[in-house]
C-alpha atoms as a PDB file:
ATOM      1  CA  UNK A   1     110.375  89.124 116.571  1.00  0.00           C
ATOM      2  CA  UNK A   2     106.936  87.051 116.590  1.00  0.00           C
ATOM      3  CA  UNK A   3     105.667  85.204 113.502  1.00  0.00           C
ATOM      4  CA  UNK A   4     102.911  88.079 112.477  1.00  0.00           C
ATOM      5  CA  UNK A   5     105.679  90.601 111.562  1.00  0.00           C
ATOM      6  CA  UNK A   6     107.428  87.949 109.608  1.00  0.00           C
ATOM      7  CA  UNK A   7     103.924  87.132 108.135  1.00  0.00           C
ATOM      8  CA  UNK A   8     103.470  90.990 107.724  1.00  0.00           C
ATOM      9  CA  UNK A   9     106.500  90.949 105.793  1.00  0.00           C
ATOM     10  CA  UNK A  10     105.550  87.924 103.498  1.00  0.00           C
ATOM     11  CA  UNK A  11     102.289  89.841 102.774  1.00  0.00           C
ATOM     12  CA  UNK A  12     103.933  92.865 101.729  1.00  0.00           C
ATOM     13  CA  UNK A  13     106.053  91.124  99.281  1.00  0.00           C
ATOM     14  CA  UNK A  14     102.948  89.376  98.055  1.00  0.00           C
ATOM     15  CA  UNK A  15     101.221  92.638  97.345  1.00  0.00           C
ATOM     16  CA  UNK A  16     104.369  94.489  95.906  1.00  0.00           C
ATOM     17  CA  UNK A  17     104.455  91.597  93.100  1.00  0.00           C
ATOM     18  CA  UNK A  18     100.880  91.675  92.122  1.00  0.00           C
ATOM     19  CA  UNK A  19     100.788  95.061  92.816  1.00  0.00           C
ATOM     20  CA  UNK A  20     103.130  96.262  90.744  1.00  0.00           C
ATOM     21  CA  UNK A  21     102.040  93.690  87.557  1.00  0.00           C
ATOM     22  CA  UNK A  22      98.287  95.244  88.311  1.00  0.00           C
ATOM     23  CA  UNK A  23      99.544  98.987  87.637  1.00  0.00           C
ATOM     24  CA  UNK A  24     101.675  98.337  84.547  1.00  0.00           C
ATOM     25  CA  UNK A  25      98.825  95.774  83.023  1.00  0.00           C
ATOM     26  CA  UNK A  26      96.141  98.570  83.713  1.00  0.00           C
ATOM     27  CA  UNK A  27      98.759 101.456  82.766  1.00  0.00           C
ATOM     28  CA  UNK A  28      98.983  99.716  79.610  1.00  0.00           C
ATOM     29  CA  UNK A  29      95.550  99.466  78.487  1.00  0.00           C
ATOM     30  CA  UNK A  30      94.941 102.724  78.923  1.00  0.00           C
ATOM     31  CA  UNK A  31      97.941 103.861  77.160  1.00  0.00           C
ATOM     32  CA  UNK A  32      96.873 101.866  74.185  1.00  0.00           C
ATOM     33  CA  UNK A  33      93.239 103.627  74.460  1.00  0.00           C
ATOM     34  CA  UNK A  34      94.931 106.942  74.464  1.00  0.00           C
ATOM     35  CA  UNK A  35      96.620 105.119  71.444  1.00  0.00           C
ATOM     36  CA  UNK A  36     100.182 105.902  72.896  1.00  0.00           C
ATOM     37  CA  UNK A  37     103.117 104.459  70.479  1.00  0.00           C
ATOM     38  CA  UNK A  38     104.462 101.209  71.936  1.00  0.00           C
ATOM     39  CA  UNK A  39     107.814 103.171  71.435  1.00  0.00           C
ATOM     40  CA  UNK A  40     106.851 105.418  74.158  1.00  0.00           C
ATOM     41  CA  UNK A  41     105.059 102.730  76.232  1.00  0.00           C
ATOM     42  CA  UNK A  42     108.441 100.359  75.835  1.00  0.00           C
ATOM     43  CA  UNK A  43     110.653 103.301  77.261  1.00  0.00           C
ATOM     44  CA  UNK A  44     108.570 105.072  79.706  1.00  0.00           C
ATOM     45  CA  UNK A  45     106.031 101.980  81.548  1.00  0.00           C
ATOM     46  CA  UNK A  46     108.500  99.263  80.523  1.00  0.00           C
ATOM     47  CA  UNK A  47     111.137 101.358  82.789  1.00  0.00           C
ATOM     48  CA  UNK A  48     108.834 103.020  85.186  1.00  0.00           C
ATOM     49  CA  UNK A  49     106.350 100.852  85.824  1.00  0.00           C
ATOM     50  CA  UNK A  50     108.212  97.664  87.273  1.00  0.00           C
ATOM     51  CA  UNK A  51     109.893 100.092  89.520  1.00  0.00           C
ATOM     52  CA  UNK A  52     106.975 101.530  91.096  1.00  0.00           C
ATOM     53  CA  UNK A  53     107.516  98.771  93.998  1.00  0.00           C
ATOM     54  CA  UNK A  54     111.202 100.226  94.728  1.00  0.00           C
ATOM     55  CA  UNK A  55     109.775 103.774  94.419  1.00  0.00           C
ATOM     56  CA  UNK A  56     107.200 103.434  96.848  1.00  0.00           C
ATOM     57  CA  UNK A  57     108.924 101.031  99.492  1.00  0.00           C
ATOM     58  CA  UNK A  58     111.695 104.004  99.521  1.00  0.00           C
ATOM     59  CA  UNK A  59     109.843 106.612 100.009  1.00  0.00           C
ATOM     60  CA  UNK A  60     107.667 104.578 102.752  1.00  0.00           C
ATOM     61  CA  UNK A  61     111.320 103.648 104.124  1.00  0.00           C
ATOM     62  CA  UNK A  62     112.873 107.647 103.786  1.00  0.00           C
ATOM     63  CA  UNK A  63     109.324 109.164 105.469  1.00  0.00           C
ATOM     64  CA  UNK A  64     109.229 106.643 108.471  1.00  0.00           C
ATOM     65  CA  UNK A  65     113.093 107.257 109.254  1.00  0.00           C
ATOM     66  CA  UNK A  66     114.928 104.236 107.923  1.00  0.00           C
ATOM     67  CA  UNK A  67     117.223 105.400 105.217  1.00  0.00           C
ATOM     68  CA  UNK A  68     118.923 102.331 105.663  1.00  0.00           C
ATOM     69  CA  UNK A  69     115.978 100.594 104.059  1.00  0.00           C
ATOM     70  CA  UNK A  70     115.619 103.241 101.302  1.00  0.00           C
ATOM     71  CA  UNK A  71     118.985 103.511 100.066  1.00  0.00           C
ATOM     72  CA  UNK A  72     119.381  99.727 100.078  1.00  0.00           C
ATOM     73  CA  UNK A  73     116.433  98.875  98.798  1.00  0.00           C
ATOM     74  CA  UNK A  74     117.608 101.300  95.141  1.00  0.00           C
ATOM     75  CA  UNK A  75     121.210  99.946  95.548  1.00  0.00           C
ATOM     76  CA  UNK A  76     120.379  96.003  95.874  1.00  0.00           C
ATOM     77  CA  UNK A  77     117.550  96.361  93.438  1.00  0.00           C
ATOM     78  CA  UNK A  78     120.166  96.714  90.990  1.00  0.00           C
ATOM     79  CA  UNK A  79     122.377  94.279  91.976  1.00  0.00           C
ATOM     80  CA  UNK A  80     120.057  91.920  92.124  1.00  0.00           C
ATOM     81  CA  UNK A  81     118.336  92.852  88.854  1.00  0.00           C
ATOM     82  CA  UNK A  82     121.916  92.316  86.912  1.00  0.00           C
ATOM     83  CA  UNK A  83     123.060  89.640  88.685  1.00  0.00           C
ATOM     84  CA  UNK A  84     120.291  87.179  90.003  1.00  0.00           C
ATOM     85  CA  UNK A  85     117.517  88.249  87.157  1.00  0.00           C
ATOM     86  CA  UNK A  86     120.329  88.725  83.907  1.00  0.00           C
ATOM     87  CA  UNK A  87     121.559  85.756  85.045  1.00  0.00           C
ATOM     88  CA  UNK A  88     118.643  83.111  85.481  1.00  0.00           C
ATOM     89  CA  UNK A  89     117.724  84.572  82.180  1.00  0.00           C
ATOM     90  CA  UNK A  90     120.532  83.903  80.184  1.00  0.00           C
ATOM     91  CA  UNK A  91     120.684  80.198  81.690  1.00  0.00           C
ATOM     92  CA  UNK A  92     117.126  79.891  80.496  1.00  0.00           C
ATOM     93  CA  UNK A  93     118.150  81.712  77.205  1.00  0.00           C
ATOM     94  CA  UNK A  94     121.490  83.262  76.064  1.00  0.00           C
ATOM     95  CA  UNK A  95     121.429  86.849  75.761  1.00  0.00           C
ATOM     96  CA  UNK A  96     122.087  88.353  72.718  1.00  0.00           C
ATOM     97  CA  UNK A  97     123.778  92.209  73.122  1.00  0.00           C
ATOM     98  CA  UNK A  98     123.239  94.163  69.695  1.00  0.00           C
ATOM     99  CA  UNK A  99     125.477  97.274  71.001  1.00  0.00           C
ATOM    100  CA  UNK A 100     123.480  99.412  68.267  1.00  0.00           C
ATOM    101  CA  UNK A 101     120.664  98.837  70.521  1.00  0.00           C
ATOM    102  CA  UNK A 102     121.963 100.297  73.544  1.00  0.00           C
ATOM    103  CA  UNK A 103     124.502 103.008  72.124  1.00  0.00           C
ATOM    104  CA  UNK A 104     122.473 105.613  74.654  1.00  0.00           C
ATOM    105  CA  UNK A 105     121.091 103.305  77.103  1.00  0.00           C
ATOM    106  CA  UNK A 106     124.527 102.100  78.109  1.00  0.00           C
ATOM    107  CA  UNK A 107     126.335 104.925  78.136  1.00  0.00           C
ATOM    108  CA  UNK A 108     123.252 106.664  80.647  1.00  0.00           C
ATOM    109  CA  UNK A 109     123.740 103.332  82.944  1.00  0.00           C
ATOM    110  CA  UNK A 110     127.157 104.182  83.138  1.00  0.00           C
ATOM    111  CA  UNK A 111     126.944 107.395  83.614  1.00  0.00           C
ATOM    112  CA  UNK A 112     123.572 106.744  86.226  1.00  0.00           C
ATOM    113  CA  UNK A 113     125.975 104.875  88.526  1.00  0.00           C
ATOM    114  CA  UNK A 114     129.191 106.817  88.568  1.00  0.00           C
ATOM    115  CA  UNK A 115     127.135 109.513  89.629  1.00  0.00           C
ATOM    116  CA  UNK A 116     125.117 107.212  91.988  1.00  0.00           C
ATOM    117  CA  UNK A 117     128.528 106.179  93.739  1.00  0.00           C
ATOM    118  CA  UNK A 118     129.934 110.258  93.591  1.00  0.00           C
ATOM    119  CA  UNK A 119     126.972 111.204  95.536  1.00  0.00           C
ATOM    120  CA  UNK A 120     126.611 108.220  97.704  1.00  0.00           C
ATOM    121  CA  UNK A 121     130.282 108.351  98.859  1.00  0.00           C
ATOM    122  CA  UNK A 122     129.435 111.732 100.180  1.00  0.00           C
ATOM    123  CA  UNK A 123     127.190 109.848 102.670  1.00  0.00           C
ATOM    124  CA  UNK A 124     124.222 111.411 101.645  1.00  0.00           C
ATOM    125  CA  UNK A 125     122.465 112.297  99.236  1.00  0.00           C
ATOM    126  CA  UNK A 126     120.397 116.091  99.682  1.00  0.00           C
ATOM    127  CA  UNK A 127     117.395 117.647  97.558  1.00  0.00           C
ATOM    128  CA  UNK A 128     119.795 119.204  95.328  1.00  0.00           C
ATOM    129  CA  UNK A 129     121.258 115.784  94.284  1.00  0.00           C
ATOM    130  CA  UNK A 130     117.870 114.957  93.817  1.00  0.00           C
ATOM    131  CA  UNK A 131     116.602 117.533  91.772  1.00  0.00           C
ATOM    132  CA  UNK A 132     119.808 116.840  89.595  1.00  0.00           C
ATOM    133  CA  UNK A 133     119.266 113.068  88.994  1.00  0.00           C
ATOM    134  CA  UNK A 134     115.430 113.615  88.391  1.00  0.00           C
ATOM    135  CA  UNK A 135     116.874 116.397  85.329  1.00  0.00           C
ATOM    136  CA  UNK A 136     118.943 113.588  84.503  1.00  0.00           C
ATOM    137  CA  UNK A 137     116.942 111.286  84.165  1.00  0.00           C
ATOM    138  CA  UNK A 138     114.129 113.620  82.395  1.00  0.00           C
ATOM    139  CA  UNK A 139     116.749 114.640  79.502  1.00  0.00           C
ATOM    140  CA  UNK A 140     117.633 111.471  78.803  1.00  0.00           C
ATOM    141  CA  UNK A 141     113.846 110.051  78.042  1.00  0.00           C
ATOM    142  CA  UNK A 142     113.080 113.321  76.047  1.00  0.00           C
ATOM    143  CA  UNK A 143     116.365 113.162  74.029  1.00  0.00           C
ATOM    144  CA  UNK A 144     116.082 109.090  73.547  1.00  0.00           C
ATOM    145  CA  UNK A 145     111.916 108.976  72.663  1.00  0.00           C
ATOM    146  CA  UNK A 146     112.483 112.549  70.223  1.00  0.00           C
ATOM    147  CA  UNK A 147     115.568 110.920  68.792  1.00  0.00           C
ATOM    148  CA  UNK A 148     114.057 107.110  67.925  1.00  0.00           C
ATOM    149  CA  UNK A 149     110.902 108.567  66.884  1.00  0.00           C
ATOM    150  CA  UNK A 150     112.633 110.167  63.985  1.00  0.00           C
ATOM    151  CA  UNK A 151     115.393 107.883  63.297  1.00  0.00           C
ATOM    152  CA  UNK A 152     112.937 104.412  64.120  1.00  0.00           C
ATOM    153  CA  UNK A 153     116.211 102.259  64.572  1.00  0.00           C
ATOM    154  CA  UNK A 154     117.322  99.145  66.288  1.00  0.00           C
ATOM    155  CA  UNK A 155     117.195 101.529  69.830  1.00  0.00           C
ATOM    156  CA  UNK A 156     113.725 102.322  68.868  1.00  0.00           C
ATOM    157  CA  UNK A 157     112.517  98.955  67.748  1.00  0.00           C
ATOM    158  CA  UNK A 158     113.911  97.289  70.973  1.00  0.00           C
ATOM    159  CA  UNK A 159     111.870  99.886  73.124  1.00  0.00           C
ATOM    160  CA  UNK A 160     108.369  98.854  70.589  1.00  0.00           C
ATOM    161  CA  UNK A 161     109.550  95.155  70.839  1.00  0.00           C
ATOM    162  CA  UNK A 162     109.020  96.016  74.630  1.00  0.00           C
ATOM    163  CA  UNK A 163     106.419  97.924  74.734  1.00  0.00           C
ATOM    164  CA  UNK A 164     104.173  95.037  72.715  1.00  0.00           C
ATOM    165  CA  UNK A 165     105.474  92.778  75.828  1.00  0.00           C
ATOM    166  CA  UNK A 166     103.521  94.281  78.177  1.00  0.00           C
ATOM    167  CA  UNK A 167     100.191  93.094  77.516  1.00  0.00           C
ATOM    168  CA  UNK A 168      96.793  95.208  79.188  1.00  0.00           C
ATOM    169  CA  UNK A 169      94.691  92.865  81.044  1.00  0.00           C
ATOM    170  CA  UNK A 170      91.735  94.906  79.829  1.00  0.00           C
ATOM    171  CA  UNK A 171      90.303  96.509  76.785  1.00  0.00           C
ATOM    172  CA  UNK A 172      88.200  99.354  78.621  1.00  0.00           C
ATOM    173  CA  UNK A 173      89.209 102.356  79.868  1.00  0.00           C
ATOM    174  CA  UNK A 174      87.296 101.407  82.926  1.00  0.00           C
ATOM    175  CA  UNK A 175      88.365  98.235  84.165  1.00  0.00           C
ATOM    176  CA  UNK A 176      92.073  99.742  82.864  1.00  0.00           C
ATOM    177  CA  UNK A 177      92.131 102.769  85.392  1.00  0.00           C
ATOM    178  CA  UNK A 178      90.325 100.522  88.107  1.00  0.00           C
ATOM    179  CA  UNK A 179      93.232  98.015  87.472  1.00  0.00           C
ATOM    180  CA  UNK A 180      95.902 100.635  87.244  1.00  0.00           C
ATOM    181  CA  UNK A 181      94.084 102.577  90.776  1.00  0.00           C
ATOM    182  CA  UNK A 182      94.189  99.426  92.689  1.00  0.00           C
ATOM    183  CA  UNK A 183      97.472  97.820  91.619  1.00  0.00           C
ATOM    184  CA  UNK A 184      98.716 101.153  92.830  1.00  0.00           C
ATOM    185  CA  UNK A 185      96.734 100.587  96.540  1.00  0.00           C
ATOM    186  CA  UNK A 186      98.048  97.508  96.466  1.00  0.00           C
ATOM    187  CA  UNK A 187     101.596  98.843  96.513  1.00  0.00           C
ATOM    188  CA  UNK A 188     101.115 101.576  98.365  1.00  0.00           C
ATOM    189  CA  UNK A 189      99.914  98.739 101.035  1.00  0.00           C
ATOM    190  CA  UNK A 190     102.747  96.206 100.566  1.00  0.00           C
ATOM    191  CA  UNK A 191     105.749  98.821 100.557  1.00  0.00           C
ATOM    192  CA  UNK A 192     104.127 100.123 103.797  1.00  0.00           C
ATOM    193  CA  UNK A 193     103.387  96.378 105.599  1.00  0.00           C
ATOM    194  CA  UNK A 194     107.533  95.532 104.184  1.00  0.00           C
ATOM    195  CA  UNK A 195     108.740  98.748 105.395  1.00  0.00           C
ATOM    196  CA  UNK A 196     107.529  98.241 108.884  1.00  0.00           C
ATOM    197  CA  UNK A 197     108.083  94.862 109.090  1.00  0.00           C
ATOM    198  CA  UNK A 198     111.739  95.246 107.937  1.00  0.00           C
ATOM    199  CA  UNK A 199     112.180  98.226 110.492  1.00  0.00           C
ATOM    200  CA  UNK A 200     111.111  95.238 113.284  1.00  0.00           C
ATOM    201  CA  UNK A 201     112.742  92.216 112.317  1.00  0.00           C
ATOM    202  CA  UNK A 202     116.342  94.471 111.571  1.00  0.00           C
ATOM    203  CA  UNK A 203     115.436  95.745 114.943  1.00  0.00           C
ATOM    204  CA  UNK A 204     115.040  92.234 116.662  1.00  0.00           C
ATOM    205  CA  UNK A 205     117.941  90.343 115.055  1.00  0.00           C
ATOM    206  CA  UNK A 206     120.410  93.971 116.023  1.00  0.00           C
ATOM    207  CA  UNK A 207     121.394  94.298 112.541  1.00  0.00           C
ATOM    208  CA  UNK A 208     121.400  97.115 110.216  1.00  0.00           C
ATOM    209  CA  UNK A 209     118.160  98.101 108.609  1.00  0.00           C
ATOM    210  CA  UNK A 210     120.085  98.313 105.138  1.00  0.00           C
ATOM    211  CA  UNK A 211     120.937  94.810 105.144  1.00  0.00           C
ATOM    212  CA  UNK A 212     117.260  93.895 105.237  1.00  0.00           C
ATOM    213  CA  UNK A 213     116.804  96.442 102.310  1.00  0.00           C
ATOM    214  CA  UNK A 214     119.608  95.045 100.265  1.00  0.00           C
ATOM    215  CA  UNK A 215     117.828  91.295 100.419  1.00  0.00           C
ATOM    216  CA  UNK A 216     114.708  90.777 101.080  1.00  0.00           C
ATOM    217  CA  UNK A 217     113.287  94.333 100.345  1.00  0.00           C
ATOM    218  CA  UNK A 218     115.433  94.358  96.987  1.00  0.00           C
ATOM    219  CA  UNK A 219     114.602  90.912  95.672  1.00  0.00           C
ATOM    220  CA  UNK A 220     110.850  91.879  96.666  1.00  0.00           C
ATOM    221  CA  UNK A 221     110.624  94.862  94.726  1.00  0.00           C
ATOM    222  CA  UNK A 222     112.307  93.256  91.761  1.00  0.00           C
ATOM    223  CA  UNK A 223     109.479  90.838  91.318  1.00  0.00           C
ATOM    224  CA  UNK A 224     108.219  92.762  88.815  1.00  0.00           C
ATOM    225  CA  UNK A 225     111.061  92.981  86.544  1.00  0.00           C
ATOM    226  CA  UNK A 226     111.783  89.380  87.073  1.00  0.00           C
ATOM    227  CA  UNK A 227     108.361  88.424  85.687  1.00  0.00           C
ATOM    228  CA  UNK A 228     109.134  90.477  82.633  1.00  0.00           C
ATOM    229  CA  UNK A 229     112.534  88.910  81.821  1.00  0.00           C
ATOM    230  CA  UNK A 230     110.793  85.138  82.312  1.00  0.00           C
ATOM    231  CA  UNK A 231     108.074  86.120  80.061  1.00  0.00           C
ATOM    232  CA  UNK A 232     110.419  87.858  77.538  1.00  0.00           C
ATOM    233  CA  UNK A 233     113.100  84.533  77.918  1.00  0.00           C
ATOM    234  CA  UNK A 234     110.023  81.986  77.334  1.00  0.00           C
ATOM    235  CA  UNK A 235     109.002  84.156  73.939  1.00  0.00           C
ATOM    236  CA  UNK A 236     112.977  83.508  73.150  1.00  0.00           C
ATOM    237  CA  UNK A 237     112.972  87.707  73.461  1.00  0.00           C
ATOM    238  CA  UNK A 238     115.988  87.986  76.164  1.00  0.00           C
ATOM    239  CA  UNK A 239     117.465  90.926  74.226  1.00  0.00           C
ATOM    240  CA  UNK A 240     114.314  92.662  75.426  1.00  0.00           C
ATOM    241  CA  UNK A 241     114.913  91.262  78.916  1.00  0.00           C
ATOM    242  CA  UNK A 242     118.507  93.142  78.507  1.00  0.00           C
ATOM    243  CA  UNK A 243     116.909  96.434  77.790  1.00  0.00           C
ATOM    244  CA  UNK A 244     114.489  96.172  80.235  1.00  0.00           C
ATOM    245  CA  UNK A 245     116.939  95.670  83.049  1.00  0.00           C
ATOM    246  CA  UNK A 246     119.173  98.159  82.073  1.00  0.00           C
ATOM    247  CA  UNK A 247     116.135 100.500  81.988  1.00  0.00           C
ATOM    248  CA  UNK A 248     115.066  99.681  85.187  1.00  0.00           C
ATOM    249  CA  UNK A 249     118.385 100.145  86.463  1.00  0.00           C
ATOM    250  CA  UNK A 250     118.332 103.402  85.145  1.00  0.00           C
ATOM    251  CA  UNK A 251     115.274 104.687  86.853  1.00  0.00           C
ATOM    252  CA  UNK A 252     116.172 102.978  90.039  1.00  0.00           C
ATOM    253  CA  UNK A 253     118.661 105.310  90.367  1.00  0.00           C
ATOM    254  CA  UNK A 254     117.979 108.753  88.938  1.00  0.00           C
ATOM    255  CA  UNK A 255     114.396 108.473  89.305  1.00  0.00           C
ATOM    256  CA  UNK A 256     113.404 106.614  92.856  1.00  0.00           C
ATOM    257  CA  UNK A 257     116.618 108.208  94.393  1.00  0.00           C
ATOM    258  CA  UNK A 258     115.982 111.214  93.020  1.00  0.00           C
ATOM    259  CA  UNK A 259     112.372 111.403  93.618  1.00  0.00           C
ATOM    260  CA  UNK A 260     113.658 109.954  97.199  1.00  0.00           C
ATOM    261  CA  UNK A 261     116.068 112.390  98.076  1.00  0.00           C
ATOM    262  CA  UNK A 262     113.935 115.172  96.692  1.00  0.00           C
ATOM    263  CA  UNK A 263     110.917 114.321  99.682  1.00  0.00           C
ATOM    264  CA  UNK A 264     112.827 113.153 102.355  1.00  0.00           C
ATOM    265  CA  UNK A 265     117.040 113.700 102.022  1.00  0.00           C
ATOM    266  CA  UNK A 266     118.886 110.439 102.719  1.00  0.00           C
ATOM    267  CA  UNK A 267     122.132 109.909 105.446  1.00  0.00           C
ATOM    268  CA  UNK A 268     123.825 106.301 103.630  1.00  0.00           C
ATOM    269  CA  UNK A 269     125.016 104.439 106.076  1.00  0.00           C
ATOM    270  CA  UNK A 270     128.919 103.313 106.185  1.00  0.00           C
ATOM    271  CA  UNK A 271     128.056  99.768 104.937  1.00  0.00           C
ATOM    272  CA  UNK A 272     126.848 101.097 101.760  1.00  0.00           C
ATOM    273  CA  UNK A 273     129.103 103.864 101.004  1.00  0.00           C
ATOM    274  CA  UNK A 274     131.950 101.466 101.986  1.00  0.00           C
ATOM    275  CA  UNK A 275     131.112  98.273 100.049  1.00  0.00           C
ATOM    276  CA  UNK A 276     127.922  98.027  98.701  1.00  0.00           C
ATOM    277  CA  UNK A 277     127.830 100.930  96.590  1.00  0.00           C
ATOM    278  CA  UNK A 278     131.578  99.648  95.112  1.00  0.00           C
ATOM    279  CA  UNK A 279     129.532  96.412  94.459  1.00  0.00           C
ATOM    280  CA  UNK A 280     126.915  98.036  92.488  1.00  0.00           C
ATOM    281  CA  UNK A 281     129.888  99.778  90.645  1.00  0.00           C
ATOM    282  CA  UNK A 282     131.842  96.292  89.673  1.00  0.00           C
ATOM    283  CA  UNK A 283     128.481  94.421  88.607  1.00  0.00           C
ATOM    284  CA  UNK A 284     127.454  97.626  86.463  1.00  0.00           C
ATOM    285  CA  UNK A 285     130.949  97.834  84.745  1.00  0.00           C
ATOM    286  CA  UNK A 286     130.430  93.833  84.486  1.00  0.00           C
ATOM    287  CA  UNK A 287     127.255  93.569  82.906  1.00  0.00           C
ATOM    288  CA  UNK A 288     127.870  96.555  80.244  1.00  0.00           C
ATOM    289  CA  UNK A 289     131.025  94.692  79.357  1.00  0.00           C
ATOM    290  CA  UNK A 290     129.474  91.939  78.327  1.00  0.00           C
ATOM    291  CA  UNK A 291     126.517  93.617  76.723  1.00  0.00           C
ATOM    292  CA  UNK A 292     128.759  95.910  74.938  1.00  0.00           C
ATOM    293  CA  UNK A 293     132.223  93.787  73.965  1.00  0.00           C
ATOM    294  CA  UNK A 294     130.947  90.324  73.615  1.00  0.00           C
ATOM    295  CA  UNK A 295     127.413  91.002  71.971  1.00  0.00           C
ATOM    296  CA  UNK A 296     125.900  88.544  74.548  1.00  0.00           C
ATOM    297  CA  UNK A 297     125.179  86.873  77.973  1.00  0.00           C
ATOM    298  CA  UNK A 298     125.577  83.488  77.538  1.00  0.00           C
ATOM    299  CA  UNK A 299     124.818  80.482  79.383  1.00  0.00           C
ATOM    300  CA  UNK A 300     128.215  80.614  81.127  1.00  0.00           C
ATOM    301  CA  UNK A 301     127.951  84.118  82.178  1.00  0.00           C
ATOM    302  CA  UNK A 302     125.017  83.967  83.360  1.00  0.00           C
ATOM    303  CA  UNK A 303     125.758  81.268  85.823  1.00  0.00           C
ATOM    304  CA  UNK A 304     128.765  83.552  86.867  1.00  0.00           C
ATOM    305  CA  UNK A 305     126.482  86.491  87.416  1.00  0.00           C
ATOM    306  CA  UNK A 306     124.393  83.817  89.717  1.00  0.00           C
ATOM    307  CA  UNK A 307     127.622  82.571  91.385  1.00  0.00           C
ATOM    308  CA  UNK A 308     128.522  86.399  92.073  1.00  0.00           C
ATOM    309  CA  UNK A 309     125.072  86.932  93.420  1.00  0.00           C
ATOM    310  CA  UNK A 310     125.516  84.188  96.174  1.00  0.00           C
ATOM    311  CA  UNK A 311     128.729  85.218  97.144  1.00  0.00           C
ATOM    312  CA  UNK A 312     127.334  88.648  97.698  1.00  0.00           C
ATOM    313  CA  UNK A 313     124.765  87.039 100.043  1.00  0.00           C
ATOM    314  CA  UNK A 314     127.556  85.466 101.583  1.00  0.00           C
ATOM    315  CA  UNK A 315     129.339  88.477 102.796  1.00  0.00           C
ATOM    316  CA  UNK A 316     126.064  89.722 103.407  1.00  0.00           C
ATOM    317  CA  UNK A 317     125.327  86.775 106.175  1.00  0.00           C
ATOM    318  CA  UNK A 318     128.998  86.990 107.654  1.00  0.00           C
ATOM    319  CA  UNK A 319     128.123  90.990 107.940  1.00  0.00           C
ATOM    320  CA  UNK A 320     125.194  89.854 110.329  1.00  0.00           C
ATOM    321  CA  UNK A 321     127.017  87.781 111.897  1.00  0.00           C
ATOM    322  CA  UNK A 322     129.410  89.830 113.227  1.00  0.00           C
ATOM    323  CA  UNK A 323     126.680  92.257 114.153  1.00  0.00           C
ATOM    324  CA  UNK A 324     124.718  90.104 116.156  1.00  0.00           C
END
């Protein structure tokens, strides 16, 4: 391994981040030229958007062979979103949890990752599985935007609060779909540069690729949703920072491993069926149990979701270890 793949890497990151920030920013402005509700803007490009980095850097992972990358890449985006973003939040800011405001979102997370784990301790997940999560995941937006559009209650006013969050970084259609065209070249770029790069270095070091996507590749493509939970924690609006991980978490899985699975089937390697995909399982159940029972993250559970996080790493490290 020689210092311009690691380099390669770096770069890829790089242009994930502002990649990803570019495409939502000019997604935005054109969504509020085409005067699109922030309610729909909230719960589609709040969601969708800051996973465009995972969704790409799978699919570049699944198409050049390495469903190691791909799978871990969806599975330690999660992780990583709940326990290393949730929790530098809440340390910023406690977290409050209004369980009105997430009386469908929870319950999809839920049931998003019991599926997730069904079909992943199968060892792989096929087109049909696919097909089935991208349904999923397509009856749940329709039911949740029809039903808050007529209702307009604390779900639906969480999804406008984040909607208004993501500010367009230009007023004209122009500039918005040159913004939103080359935030998208950017990531197509950077998942492509990380992807190839992570293929190398898991290749020099003798490890498995999926380790590399469970770190580095998942913390990459989570740059975008950790700029939104900073921004929403310094405009003391973590509850919006709750909703948008949970969102995220939710398209993570139904939509890039669906849309994944429905290009390019996925094998999961034993790692992940054996441990990794349990871990997503206990952090879920974790997070929704504070979100739902105690009304809040607080300072102290935050640092516990951090402190979970580094163990994690941990066994990650003593994993390569006794693999190289």
């Amino acid at each position: 391994m020689d210092l311009s793949t690691v380099f390669c890497a770096l770069l890829g990151l790089i242009l994930l981040g502002i990649g990803g920030d570019v495409l939502v920013r000019g997604a935005v402005g054109l969504a509020e030229l085409l005067k699109v509700s922030p309610l729909f803007t909230g719960l589609v490009l709040g969601g969708f958007g800051t996973s465009t980095p995972e969704l790409v850097t799978s699919l570049s992972a699944a198409l050049q062979g390495s469903p190691g990358i791909a799978i871990g890449n969806i599975i330690g985006s999660n992780i990583a979103n709940t326990l290393l973003i949730l929790g530098l939040t809440a340390i910023i800011l406690p977290i409050p949890a209004d369980p009105r405001s997430f009386r469908r979102d929870a319950p999809m997370l839920a049931i998003a990752t019991l599926v997730c784990l069904a079909v992943v301790e199968t060892s792989s997940v096929g087109r049909l599985s696919g097909a089935l999560f991208l349904l999923l995941l397509a009856g749940y937006l329709w039911h949740t935007y029809r039903m808050e559009k007529q209702r307009h209650d604390a779900p639906a006013l969480l999804h406008e609060q984040q909607g208004r969050l993501l500010e367009p970084a230009a007023r004209s259609g122009a500039l918005s779909a040159i913004l939103a065209l080359s935030g998208l070249a950017g990531i197509l770029v950077g998942a492509n540069l990380l992807v190839t790069a992570s293929i190398q270095i898991a290749a020099a070091l003798g490890i498995p690729d999926s380790i590399i996507g469970l770190t580095v590749v998942a913390v990459g493509t989570s740059l975008p949703e950790l700029a939104t939970s900073v921004a929403a924690a310094v405009k003391r609006q973590t509850d919006i920072a709750l909703g948008n991980i949970i969102g995220s978490n939710i398209f993570n899985i139904l939509g890039i491993l669906g849309t994944t699975a429905l290009v390019r089937p996925i094998r999961i390697p034993d790692n992940v069926v054996d441990f990794d995909a349990w871990v997503l399982f206990g952090v879920t159940g974790l997070l929704l149990y504070y979100a739902l029972s105690e009304a809040r993250i607080s300072r102290s559970e935050g640092a516990v979701f951090l402190l979970l996080y580094a163990a994690y790493l941990v066994l990650l490290a003593s994993r390569v270890l006794g693999a190289t």
